[in-house]
C-alpha atoms as a PDB file:
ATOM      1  CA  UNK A   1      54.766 -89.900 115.226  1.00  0.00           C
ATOM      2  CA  UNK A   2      54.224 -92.524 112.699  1.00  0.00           C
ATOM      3  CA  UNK A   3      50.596 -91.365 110.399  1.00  0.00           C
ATOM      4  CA  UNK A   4      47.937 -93.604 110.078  1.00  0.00           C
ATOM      5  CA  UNK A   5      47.848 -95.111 106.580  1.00  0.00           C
ATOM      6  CA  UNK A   6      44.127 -95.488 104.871  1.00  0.00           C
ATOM      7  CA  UNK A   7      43.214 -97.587 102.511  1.00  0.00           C
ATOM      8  CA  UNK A   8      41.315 -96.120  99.112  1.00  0.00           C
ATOM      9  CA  UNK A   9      38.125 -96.802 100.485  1.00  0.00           C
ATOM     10  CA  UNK A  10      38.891 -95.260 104.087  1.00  0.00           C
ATOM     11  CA  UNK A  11      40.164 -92.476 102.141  1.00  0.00           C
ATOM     12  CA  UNK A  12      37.045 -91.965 100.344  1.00  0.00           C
ATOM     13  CA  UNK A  13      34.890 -92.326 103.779  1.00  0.00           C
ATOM     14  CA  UNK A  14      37.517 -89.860 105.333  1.00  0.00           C
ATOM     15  CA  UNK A  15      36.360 -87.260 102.694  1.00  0.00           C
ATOM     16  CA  UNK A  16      33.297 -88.193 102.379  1.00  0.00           C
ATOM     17  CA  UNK A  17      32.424 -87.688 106.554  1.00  0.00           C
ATOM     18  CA  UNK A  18      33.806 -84.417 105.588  1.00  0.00           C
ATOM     19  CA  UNK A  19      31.096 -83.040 103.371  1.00  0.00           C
ATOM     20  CA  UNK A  20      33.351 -83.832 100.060  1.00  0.00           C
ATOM     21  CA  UNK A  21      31.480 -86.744  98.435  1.00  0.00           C
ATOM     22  CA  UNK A  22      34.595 -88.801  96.907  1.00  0.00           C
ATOM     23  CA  UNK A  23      34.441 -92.717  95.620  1.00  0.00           C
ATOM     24  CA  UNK A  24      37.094 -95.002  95.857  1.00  0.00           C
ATOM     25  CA  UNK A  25      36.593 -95.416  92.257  1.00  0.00           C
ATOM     26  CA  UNK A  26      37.129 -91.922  91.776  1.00  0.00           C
ATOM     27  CA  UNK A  27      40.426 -91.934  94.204  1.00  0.00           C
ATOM     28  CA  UNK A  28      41.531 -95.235  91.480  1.00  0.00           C
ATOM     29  CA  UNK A  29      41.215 -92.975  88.504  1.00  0.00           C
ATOM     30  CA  UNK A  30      42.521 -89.928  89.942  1.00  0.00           C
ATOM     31  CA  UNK A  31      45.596 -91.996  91.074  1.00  0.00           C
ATOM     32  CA  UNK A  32      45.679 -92.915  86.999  1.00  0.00           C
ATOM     33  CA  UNK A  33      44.943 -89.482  85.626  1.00  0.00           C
ATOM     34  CA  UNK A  34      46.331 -87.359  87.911  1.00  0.00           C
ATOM     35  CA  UNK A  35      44.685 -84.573  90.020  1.00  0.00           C
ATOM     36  CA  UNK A  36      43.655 -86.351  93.051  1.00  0.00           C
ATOM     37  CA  UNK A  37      45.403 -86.606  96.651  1.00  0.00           C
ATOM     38  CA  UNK A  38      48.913 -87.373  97.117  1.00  0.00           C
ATOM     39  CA  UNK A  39      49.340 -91.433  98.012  1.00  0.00           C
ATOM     40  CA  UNK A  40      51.915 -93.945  98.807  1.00  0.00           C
ATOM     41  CA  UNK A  41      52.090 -97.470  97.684  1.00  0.00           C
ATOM     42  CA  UNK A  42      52.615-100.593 100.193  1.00  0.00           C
ATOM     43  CA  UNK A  43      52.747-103.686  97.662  1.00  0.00           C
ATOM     44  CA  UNK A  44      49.932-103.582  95.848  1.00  0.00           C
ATOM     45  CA  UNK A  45      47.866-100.859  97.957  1.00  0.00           C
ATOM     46  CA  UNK A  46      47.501 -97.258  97.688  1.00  0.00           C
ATOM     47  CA  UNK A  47      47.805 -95.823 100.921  1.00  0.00           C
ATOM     48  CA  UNK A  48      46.734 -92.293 102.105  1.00  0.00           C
ATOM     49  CA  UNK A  49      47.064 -90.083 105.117  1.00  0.00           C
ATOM     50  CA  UNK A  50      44.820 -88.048 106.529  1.00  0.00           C
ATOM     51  CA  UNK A  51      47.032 -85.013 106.261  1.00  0.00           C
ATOM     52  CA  UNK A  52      47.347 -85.381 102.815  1.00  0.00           C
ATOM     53  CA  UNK A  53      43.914 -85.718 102.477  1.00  0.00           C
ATOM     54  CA  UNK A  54      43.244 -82.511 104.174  1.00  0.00           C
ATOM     55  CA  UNK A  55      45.640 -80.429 102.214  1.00  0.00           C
ATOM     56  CA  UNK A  56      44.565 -81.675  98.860  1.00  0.00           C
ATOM     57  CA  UNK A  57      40.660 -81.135  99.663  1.00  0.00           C
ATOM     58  CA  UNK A  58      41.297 -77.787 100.811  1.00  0.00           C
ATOM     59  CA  UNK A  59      43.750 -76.669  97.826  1.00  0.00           C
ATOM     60  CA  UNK A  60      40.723 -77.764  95.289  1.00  0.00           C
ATOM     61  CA  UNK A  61      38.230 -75.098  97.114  1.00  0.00           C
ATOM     62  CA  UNK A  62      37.806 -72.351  95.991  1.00  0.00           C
ATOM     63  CA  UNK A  63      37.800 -68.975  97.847  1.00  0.00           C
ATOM     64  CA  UNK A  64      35.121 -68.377 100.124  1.00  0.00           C
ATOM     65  CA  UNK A  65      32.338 -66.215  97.863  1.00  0.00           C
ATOM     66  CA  UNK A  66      28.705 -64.071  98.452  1.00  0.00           C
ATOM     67  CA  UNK A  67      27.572 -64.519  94.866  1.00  0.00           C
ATOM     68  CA  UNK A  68      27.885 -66.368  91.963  1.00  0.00           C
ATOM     69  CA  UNK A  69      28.797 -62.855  89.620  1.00  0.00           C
ATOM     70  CA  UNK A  70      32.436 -63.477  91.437  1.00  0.00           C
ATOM     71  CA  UNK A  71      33.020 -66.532  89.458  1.00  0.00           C
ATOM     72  CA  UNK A  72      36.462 -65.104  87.334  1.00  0.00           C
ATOM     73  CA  UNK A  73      36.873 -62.323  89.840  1.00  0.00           C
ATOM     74  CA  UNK A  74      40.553 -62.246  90.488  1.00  0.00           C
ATOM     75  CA  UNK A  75      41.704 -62.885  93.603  1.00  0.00           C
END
């Protein structure tokens, strides 16, 4: 099954709907600086999928905690 593709701005929506409050300006300079979702290019268009959306948001969570002394608790 072929994905859908989303533009930068669907992408942002996408995570935004989500509960993870993300810009398309903030998906540009990711894309730039590194550290943001994986994304394709189609001419001059950064494309995402959903998948890879997913996967990226829930690889920059952090473990579930119960209180803020478990910041630098090991894992």
């Amino acid at each position: 099954m072929t994905p859908q593709y989303l533009t930068r701005a669907e992408a942002a929506d996408y995570l935004t709907a989500r509960g993870l409050r993300v810009s398309k300006l903030t998906l540009q300079k990711w894309a730039t600086t590194g550290g943001g979702p994986q994304y394709r290019i189609f001419g001059t268009r950064a494309l995402y999928i959903a998948a890879d959306l997913d996967t990226w948001a829930v690889e920059k969570l952090s473990a579930p905690r119960r209180s803020t002394s478990e910041v630098g608790a090991a894992a």
